[in-house]
N, C-alpha and C. Protein backbone atom coordinates (compact mmCIF):
# COMPACT_ATOMS: atom_id res chain seq x y z
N UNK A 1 -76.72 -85.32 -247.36
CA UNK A 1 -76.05 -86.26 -248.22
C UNK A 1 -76.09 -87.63 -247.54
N UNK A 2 -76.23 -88.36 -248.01
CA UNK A 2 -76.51 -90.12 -247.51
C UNK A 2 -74.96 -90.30 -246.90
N UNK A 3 -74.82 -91.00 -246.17
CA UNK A 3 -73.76 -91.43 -245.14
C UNK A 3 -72.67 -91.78 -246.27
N UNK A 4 -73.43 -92.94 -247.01
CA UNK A 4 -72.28 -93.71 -247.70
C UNK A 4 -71.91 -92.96 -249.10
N UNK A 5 -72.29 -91.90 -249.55
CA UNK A 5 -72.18 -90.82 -250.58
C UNK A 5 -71.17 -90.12 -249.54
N UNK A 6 -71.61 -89.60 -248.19
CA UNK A 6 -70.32 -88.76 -247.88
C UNK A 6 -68.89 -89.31 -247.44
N UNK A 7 -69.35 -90.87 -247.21
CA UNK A 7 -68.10 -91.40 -246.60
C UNK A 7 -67.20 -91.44 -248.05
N UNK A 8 -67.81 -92.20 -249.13
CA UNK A 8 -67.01 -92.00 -250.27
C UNK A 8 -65.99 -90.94 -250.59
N UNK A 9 -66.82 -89.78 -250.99
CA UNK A 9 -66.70 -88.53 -250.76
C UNK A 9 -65.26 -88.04 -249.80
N UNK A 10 -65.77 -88.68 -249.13
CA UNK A 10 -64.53 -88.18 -247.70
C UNK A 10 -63.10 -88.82 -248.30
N UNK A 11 -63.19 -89.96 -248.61
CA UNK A 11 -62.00 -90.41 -248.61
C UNK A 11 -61.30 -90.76 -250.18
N UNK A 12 -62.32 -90.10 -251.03
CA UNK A 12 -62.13 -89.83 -252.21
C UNK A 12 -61.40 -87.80 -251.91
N UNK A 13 -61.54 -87.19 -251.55
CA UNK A 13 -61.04 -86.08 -250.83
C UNK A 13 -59.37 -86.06 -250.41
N UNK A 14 -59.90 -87.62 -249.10
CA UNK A 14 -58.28 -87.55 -248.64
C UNK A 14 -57.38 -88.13 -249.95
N UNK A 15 -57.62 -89.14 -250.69
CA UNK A 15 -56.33 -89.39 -251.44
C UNK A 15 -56.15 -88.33 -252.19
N UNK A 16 -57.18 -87.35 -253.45
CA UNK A 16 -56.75 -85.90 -253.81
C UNK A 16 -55.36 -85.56 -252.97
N UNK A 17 -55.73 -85.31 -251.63
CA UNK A 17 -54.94 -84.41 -251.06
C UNK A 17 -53.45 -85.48 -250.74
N UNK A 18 -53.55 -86.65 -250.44
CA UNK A 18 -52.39 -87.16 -250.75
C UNK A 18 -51.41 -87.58 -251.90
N UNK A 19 -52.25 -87.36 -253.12
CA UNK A 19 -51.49 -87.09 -254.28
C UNK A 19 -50.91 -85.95 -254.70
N UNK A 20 -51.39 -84.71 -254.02
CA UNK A 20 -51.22 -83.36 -254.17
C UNK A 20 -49.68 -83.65 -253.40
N UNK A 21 -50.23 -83.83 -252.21
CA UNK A 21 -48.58 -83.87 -251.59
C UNK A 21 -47.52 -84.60 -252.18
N UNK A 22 -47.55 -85.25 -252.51
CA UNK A 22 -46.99 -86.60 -253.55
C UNK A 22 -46.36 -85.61 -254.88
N UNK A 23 -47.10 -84.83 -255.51
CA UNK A 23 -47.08 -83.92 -256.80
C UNK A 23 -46.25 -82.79 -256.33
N UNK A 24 -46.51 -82.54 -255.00
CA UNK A 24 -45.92 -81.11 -254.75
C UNK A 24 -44.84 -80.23 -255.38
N UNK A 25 -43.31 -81.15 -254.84
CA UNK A 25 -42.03 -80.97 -255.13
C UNK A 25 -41.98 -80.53 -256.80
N UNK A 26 -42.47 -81.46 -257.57
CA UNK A 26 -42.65 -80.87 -258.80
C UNK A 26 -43.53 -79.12 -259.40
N UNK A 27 -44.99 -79.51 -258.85
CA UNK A 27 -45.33 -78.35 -258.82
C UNK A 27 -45.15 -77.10 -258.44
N UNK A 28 -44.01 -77.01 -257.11
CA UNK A 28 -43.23 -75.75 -257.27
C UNK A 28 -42.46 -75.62 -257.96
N UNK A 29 -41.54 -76.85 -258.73
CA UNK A 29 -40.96 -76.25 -259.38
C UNK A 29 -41.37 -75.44 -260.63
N UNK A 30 -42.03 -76.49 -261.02
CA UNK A 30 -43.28 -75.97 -262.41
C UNK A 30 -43.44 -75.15 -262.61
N UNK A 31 -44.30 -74.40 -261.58
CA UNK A 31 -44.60 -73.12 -261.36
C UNK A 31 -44.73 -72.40 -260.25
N UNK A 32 -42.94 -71.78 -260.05
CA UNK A 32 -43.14 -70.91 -259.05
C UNK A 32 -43.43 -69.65 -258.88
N UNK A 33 -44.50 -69.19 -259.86
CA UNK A 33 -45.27 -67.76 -259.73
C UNK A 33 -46.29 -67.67 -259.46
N UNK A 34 -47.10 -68.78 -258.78
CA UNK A 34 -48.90 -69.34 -259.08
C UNK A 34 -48.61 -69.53 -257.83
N UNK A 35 -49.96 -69.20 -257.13
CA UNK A 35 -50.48 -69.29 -255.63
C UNK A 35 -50.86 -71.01 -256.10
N UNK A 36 -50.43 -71.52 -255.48
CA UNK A 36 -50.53 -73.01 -255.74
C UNK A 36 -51.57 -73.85 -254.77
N UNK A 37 -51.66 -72.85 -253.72
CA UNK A 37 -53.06 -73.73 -253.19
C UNK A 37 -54.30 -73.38 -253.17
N UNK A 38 -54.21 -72.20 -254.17
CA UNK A 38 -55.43 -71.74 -255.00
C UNK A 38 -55.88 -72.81 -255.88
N UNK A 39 -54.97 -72.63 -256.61
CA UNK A 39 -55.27 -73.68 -257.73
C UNK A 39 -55.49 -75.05 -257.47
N UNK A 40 -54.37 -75.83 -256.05
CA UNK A 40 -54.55 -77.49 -255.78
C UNK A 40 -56.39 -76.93 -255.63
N UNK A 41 -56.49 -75.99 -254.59
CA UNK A 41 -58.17 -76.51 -254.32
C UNK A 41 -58.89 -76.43 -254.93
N UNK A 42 -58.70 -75.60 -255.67
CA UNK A 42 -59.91 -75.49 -257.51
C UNK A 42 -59.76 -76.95 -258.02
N UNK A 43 -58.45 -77.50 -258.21
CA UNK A 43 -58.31 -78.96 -258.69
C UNK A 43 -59.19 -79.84 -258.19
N UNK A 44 -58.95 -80.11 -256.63
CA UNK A 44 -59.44 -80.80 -255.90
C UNK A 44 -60.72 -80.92 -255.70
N UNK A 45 -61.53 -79.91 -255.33
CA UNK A 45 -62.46 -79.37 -255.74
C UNK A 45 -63.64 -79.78 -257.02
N UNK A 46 -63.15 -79.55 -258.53
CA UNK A 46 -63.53 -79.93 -259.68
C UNK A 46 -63.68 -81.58 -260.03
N UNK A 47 -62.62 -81.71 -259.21
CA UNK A 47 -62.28 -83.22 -259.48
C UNK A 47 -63.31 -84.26 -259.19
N UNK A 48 -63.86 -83.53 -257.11
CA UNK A 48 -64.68 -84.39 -255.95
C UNK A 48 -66.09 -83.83 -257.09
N UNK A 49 -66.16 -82.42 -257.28
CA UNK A 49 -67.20 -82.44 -258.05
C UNK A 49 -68.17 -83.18 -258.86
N UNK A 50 -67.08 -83.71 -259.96
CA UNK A 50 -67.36 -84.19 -260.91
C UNK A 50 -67.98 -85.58 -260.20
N UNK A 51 -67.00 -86.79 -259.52
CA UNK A 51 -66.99 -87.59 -258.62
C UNK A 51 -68.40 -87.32 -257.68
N UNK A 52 -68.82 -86.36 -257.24
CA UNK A 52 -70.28 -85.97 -256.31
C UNK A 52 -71.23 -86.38 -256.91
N UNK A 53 -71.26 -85.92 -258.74
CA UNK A 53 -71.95 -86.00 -259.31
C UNK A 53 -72.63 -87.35 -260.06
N UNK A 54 -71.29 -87.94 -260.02
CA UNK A 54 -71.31 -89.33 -260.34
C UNK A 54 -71.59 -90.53 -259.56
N UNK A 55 -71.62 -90.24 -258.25
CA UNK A 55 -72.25 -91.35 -257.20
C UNK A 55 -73.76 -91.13 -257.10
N UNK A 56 -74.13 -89.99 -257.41
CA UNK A 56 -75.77 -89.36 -257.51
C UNK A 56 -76.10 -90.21 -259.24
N UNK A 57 -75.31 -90.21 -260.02
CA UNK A 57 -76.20 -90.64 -261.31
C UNK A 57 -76.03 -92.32 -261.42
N UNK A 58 -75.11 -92.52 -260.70
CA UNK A 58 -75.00 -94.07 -260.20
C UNK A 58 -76.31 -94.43 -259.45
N UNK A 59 -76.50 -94.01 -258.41
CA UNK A 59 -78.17 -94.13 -258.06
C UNK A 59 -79.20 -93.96 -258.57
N UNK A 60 -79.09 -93.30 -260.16
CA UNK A 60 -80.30 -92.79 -260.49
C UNK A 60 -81.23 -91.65 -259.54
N UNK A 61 -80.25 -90.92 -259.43
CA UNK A 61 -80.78 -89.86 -258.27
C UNK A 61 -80.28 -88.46 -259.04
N UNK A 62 -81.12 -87.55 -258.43
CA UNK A 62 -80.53 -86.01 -258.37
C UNK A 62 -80.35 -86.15 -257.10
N UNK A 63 -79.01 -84.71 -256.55
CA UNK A 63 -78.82 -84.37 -255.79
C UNK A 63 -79.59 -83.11 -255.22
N UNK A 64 -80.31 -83.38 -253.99
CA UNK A 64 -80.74 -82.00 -253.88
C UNK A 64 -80.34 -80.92 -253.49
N UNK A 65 -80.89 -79.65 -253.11
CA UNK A 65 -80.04 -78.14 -252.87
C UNK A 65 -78.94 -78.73 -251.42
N UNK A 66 -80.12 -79.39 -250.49
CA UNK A 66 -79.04 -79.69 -249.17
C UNK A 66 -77.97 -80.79 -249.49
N UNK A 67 -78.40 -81.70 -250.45
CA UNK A 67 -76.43 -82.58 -250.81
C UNK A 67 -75.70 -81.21 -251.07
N UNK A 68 -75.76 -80.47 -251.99
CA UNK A 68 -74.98 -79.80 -252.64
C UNK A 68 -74.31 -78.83 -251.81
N UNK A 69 -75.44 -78.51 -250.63
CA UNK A 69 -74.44 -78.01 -249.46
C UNK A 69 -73.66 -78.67 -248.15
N UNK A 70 -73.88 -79.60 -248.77
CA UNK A 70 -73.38 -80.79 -247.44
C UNK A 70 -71.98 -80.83 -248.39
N UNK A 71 -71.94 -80.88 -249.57
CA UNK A 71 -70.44 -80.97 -250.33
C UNK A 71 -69.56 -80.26 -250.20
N UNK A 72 -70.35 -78.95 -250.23
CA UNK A 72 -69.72 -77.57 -250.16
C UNK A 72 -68.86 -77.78 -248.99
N UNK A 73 -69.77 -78.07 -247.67
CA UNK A 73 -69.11 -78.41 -246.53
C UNK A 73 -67.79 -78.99 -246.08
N UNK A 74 -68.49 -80.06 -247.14
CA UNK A 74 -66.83 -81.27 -246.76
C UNK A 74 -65.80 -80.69 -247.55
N UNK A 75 -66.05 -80.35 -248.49
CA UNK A 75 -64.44 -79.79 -249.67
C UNK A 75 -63.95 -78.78 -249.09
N UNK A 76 -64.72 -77.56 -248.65
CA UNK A 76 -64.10 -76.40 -247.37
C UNK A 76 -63.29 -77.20 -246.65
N UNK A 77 -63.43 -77.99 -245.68
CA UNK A 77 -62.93 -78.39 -244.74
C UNK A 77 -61.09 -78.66 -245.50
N UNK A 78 -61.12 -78.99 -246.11
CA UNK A 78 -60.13 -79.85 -247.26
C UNK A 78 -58.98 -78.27 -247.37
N UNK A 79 -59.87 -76.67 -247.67
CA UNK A 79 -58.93 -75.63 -247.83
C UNK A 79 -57.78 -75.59 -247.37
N UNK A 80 -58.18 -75.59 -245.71
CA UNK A 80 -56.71 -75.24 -244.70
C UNK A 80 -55.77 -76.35 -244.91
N UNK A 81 -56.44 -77.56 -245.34
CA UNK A 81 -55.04 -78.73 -245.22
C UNK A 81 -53.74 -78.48 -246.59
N UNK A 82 -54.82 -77.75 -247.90
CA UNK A 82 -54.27 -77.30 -248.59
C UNK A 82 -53.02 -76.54 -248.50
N UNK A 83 -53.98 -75.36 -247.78
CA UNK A 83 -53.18 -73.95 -247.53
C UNK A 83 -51.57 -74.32 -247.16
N UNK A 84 -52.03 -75.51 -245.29
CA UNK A 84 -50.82 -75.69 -244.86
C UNK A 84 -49.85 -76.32 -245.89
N UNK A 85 -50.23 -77.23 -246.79
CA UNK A 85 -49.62 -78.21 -247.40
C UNK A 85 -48.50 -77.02 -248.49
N UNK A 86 -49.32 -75.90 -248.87
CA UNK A 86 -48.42 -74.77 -249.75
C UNK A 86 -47.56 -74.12 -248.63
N UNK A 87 -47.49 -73.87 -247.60
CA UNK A 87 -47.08 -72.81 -246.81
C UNK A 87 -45.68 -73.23 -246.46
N UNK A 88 -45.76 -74.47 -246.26
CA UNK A 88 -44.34 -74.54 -245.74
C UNK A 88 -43.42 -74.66 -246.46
């Protein structure tokens, strides 16, 4: 993935996850029967997706098989901050 596609990327990632925290308090209340950091990371996730996809058609580019695993990469990384962010 090009530097400045992942730096985007990156910090298009961190605010997700600082709005999540931001949302939290509500979302347990919302729904406290839902594994909730299942779902933030499916959110989060779908969201950078969509966003991945859109800095690639901004260039007039496809992404190739290795962007798509360089993404994979960075949004993993993103799980555990999740996880912790539900756990406590």
């Amino acid at each position: 993935m090009q530097k400045e596609i992942h730096d985007f990327m990156k910090n298009h990632l961190d605010l997700l996850v600082q709005q999540a925290k931001t949302y939290q308090p509500f979302v347990r209340t919302a729904f406290p029967n839902v594994n909730l950091a299942d779902a933030c990371f499916n959110l989060v996730a779908g969201n950078a997706f969509s966003v991945f996809l859109g800095q690639y058609a901004m260039r007039v580019r496809s992404p190739t098989e290795q962007d798509f695993a360089d993404f994979g990469s960075l949004v993993s990384q993103y799980r555990q901050k999740i996880n912790e962010m539900f756990s406590e």
